[in-house]
PDB file of N, CA and C in Angstrom:
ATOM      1  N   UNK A   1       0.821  -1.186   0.000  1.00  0.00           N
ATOM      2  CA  UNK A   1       0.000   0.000   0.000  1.00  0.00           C
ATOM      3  C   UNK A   1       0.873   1.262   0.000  1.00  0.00           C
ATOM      4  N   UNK A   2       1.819   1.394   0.796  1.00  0.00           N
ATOM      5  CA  UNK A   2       2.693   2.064   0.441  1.00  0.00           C
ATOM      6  C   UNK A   2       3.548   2.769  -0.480  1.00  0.00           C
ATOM      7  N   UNK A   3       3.907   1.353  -1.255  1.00  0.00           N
ATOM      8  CA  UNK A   3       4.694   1.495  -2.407  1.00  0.00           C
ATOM      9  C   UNK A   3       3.304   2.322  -3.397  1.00  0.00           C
ATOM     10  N   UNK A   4       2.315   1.748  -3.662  1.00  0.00           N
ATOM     11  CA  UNK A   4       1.271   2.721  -4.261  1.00  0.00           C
ATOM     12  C   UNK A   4       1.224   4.091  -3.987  1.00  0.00           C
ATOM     13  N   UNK A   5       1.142   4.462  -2.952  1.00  0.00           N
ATOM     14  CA  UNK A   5       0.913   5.483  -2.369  1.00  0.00           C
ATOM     15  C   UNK A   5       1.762   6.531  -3.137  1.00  0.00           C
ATOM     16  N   UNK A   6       3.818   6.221  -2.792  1.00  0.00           N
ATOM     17  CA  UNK A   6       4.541   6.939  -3.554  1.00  0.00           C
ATOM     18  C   UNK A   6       4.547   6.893  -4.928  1.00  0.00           C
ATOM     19  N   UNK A   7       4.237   5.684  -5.710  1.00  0.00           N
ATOM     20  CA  UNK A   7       3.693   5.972  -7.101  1.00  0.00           C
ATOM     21  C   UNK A   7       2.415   6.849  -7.591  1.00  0.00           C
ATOM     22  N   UNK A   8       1.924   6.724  -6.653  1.00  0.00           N
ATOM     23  CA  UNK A   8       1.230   7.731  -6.925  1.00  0.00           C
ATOM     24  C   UNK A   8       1.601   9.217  -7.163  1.00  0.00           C
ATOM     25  N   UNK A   9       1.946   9.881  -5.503  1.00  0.00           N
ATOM     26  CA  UNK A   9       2.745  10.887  -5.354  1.00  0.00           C
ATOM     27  C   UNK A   9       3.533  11.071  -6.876  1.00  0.00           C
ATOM     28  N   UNK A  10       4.665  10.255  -7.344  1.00  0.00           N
ATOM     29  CA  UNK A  10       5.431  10.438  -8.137  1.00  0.00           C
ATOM     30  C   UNK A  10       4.960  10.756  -9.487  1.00  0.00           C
ATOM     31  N   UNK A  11       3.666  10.176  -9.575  1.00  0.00           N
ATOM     32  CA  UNK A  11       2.626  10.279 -11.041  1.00  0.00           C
ATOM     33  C   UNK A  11       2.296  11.590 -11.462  1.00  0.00           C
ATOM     34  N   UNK A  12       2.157  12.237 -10.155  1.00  0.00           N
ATOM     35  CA  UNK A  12       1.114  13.715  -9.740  1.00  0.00           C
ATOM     36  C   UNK A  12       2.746  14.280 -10.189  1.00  0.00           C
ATOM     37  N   UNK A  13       3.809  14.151  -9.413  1.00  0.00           N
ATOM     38  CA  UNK A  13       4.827  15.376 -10.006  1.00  0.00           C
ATOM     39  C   UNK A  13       5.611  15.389 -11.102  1.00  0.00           C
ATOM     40  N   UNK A  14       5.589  14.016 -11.655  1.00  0.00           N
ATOM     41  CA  UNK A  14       5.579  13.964 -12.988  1.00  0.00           C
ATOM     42  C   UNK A  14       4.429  14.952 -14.301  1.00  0.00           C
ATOM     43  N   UNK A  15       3.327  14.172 -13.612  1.00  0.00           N
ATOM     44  CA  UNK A  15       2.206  14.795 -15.129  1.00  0.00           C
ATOM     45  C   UNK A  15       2.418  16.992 -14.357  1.00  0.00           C
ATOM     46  N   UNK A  16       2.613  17.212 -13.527  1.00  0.00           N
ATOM     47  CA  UNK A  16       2.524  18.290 -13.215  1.00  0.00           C
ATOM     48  C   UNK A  16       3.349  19.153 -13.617  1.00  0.00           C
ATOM     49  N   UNK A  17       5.370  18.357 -13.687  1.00  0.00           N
ATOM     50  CA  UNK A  17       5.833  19.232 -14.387  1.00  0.00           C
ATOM     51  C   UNK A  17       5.496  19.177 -16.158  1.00  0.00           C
ATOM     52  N   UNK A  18       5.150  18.085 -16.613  1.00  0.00           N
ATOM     53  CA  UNK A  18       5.186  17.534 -18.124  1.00  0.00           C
ATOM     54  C   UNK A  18       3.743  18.989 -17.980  1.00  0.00           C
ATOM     55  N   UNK A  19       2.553  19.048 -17.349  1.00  0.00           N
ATOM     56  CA  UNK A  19       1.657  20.429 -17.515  1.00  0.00           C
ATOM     57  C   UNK A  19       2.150  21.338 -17.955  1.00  0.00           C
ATOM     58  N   UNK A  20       3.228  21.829 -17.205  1.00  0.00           N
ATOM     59  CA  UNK A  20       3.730  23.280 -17.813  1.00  0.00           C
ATOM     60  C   UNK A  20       3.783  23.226 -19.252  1.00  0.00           C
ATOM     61  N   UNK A  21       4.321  22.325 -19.851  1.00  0.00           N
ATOM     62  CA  UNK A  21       4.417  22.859 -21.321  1.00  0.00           C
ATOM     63  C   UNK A  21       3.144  22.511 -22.507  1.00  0.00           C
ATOM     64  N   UNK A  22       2.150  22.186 -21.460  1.00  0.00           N
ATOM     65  CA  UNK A  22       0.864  21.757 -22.275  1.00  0.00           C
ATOM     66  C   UNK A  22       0.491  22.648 -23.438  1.00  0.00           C
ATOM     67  N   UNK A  23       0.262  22.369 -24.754  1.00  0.00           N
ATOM     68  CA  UNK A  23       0.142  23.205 -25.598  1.00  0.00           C
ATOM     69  C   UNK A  23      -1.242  24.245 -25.509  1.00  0.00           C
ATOM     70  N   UNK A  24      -2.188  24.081 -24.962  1.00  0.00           N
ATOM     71  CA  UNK A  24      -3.318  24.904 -24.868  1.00  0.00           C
ATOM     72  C   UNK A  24      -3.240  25.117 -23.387  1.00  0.00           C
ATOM     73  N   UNK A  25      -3.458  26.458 -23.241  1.00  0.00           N
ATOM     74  CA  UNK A  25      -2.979  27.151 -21.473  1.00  0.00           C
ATOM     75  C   UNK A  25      -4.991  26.770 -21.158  1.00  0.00           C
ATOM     76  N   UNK A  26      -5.723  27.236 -22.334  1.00  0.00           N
ATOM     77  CA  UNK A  26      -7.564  27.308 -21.636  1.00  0.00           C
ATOM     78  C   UNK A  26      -7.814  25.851 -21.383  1.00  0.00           C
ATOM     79  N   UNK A  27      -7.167  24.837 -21.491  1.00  0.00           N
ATOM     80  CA  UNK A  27      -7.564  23.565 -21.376  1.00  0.00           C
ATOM     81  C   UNK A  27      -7.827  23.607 -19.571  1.00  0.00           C
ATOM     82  N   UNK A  28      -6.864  24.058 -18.630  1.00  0.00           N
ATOM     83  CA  UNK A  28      -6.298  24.133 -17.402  1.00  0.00           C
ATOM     84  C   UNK A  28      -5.780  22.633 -17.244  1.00  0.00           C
ATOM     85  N   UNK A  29      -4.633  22.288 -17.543  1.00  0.00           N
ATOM     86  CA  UNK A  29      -4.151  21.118 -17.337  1.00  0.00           C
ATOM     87  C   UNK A  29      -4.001  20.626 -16.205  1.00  0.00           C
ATOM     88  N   UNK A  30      -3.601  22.062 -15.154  1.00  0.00           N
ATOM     89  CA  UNK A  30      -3.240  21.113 -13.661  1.00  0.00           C
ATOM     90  C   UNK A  30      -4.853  21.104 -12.738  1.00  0.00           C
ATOM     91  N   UNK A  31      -5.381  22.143 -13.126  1.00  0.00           N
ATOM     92  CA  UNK A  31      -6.600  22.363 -12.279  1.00  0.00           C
ATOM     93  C   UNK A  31      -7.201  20.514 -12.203  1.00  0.00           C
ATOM     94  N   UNK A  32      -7.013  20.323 -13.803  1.00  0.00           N
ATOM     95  CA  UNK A  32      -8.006  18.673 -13.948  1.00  0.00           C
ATOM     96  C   UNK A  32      -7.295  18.080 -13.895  1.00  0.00           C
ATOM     97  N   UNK A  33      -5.605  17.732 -13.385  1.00  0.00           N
ATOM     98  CA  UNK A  33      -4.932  17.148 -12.971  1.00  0.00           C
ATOM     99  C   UNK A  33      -5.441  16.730 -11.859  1.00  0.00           C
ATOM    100  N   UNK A  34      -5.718  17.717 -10.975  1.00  0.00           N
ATOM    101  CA  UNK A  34      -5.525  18.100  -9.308  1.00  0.00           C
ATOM    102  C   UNK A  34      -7.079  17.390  -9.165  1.00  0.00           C
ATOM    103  N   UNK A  35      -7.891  17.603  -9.691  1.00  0.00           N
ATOM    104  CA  UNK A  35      -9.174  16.988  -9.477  1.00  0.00           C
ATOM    105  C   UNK A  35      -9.155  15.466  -9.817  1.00  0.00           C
ATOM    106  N   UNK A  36      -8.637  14.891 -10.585  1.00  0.00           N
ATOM    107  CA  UNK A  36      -8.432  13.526 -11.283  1.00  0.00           C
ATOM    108  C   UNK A  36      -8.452  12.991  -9.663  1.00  0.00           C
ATOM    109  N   UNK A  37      -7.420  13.571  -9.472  1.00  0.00           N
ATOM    110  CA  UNK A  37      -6.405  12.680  -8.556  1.00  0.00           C
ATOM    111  C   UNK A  37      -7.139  12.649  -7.265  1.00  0.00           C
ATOM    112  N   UNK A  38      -7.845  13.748  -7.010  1.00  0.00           N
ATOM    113  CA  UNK A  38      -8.715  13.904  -6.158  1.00  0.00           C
ATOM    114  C   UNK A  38     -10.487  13.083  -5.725  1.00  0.00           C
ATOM    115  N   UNK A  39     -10.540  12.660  -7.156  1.00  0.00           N
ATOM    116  CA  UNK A  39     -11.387  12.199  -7.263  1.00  0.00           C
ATOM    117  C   UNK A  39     -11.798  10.628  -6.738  1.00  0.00           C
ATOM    118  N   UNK A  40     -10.009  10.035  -7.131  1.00  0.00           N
ATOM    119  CA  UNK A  40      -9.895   8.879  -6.656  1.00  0.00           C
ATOM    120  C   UNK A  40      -8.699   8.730  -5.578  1.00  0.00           C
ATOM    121  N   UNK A  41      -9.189   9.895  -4.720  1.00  0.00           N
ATOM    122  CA  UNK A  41      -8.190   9.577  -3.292  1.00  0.00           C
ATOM    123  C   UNK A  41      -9.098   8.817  -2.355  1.00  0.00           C
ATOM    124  N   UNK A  42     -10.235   8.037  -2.004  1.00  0.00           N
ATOM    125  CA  UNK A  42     -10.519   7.078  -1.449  1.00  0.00           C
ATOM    126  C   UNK A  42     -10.928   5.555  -1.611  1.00  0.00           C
ATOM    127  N   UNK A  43      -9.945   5.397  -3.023  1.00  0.00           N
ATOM    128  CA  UNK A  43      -9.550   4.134  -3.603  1.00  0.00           C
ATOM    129  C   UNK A  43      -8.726   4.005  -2.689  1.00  0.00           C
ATOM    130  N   UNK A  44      -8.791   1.948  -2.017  1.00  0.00           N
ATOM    131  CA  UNK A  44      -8.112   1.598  -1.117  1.00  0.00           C
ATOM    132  C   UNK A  44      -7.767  -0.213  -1.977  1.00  0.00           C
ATOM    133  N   UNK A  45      -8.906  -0.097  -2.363  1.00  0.00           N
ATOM    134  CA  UNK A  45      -8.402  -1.355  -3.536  1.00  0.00           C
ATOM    135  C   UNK A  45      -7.297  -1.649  -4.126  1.00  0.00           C
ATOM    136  N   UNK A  46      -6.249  -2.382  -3.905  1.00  0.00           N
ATOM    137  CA  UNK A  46      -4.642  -2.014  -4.529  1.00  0.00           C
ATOM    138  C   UNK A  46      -4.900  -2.414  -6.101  1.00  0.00           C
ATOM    139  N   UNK A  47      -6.114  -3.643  -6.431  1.00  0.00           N
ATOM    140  CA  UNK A  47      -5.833  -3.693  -8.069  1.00  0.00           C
ATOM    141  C   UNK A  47      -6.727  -2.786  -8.362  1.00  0.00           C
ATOM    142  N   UNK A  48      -7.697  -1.964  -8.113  1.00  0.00           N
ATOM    143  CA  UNK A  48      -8.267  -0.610  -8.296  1.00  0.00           C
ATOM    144  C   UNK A  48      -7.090   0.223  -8.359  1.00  0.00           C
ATOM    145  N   UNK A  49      -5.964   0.219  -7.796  1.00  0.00           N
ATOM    146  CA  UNK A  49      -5.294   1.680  -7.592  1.00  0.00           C
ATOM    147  C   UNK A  49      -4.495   1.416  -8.523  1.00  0.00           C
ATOM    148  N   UNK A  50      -3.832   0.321  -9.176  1.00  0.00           N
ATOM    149  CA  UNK A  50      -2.697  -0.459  -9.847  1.00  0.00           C
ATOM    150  C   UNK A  50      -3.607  -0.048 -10.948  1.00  0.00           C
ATOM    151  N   UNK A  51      -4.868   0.068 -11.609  1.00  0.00           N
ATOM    152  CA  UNK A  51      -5.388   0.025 -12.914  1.00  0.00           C
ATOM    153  C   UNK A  51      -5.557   1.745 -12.721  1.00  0.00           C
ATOM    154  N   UNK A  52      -5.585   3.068 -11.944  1.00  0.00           N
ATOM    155  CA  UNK A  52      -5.825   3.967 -11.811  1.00  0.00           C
ATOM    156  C   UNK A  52      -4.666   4.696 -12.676  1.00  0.00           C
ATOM    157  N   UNK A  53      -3.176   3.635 -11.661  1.00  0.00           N
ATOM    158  CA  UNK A  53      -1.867   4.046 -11.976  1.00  0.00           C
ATOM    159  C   UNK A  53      -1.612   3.893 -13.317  1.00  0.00           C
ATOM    160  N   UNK A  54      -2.308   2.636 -13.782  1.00  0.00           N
ATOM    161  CA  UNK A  54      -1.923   2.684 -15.270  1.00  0.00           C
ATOM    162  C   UNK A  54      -2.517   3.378 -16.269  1.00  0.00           C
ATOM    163  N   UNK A  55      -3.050   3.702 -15.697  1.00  0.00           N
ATOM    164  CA  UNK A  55      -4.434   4.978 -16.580  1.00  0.00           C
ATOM    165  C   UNK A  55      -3.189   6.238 -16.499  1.00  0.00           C
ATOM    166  N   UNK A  56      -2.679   6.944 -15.311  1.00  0.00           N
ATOM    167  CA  UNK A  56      -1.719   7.772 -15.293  1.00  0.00           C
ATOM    168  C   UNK A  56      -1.051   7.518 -16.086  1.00  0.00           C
ATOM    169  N   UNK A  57      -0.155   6.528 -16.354  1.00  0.00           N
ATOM    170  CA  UNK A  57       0.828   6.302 -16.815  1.00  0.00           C
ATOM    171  C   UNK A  57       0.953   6.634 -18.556  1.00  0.00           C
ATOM    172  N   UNK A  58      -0.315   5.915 -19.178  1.00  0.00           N
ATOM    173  CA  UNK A  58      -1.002   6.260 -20.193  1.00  0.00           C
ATOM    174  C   UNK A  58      -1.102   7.432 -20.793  1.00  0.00           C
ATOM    175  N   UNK A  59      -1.680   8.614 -19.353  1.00  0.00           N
ATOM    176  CA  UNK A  59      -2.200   9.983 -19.751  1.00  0.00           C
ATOM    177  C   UNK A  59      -0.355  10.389 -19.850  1.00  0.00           C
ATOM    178  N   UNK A  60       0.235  10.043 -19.751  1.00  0.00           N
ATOM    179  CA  UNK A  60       1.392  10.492 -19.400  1.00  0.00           C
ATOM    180  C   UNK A  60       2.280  10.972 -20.799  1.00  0.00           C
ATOM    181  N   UNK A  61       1.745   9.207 -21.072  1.00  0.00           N
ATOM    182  CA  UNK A  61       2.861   9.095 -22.324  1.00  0.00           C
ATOM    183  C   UNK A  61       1.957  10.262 -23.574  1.00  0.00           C
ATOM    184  N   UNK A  62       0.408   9.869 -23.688  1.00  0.00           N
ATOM    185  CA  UNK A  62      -0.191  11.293 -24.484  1.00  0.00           C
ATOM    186  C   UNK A  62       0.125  11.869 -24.235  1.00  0.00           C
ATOM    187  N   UNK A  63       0.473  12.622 -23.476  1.00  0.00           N
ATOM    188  CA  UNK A  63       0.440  14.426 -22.732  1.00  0.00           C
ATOM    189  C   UNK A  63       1.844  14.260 -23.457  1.00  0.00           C
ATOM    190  N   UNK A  64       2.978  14.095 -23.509  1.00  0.00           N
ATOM    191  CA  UNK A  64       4.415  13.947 -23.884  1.00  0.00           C
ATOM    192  C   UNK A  64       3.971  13.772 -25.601  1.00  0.00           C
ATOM    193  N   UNK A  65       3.368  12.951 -25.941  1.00  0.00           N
ATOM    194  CA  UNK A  65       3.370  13.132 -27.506  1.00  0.00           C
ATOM    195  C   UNK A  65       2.178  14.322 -28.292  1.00  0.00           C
ATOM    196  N   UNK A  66       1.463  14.667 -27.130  1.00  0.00           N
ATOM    197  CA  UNK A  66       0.861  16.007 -27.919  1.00  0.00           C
ATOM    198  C   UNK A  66       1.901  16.860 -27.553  1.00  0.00           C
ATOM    199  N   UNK A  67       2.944  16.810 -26.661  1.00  0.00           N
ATOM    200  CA  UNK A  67       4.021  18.352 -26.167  1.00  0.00           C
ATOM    201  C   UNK A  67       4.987  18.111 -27.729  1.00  0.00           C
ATOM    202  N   UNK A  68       5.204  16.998 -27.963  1.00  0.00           N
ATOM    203  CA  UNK A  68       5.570  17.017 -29.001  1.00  0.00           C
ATOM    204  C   UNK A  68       5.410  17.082 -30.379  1.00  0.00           C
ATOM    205  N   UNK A  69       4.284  16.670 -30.472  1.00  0.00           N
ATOM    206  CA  UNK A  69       3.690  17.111 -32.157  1.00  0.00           C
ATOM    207  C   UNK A  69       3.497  18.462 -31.781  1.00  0.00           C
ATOM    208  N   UNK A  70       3.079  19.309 -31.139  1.00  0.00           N
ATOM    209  CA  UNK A  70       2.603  20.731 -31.169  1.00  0.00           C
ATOM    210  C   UNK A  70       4.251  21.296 -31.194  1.00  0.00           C
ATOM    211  N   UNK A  71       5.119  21.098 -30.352  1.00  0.00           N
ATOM    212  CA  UNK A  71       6.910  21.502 -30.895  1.00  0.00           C
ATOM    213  C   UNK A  71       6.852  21.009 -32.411  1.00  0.00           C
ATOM    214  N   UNK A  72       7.196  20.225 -32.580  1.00  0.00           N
ATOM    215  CA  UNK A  72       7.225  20.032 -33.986  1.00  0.00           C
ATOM    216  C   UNK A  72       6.301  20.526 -34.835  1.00  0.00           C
ATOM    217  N   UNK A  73       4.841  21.185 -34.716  1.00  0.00           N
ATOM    218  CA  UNK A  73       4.549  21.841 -35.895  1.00  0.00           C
ATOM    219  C   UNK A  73       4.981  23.576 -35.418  1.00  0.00           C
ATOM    220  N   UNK A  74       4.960  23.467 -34.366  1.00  0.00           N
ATOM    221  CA  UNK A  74       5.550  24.991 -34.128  1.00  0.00           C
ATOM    222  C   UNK A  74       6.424  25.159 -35.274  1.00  0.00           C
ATOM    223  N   UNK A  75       7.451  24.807 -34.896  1.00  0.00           N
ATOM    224  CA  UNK A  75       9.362  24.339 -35.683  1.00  0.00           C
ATOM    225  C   UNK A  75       8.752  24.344 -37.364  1.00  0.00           C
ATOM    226  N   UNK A  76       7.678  23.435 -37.508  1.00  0.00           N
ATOM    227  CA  UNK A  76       7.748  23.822 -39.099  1.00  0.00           C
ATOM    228  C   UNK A  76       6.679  24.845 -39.557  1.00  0.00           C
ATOM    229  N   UNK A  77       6.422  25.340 -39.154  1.00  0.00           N
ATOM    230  CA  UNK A  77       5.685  26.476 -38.891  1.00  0.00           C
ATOM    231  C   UNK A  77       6.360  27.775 -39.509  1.00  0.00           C
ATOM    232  N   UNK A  78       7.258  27.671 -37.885  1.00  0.00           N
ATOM    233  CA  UNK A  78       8.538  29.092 -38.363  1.00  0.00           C
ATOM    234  C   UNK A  78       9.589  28.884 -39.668  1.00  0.00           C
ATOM    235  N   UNK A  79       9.894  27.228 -39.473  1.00  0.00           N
ATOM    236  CA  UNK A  79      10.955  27.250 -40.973  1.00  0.00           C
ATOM    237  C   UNK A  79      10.342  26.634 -41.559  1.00  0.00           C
ATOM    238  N   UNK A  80       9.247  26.540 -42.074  1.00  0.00           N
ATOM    239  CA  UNK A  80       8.644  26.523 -43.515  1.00  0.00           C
ATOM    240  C   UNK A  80       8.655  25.349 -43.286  1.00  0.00           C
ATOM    241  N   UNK A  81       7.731  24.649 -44.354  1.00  0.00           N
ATOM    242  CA  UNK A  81       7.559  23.368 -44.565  1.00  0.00           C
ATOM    243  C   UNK A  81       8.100  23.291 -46.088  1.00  0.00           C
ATOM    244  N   UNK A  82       7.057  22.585 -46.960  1.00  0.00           N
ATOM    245  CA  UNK A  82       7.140  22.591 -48.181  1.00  0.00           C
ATOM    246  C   UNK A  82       6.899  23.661 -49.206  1.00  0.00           C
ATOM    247  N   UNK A  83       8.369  24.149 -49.195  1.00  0.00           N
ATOM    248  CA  UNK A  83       8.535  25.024 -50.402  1.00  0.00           C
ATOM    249  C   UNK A  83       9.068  25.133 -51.566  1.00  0.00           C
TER     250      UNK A  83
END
């Protein structure tokens, strides 16, 4: 239960710093971060919390590949694409 606990913790300051560079600021990334997490703070079920974590883990790896397609069309944006 423990070990959950700090994976957890660690999930939240992960997706929180990966927030800052969220490409849309009106979305509020951390506000519905902060509620997610909130929502399921009286999950005590460890394979409930183990399938929660992997749901994080998930939102994680999206959130990292929209930070990156939105850099990358920035980038071809400013230096041109096909000209």
């Amino acid at each position: 239960m423990k070990e959950q606990r700090y994976a957890a913790i660690r999930l939240y300051k992960e997706l929180h710093r990966i927030g800052r560079d969220y490409p849309n600021p009106k979305y509020e990334f951390h506000r519905k971060l902060r509620g997610m997490f909130e929502k399921n703070r009286h999950l005590t079920d460890p394979v409930e919390i183990d399938k929660k974590l992997a749901f994080g883990e998930y939102i994680k790896k999206e959130t990292l590949s929209l930070i990156s397609l939105s850099k990358y069309r920035e980038m071809k944006r400013r230096y041109g694409g096909d000209t």
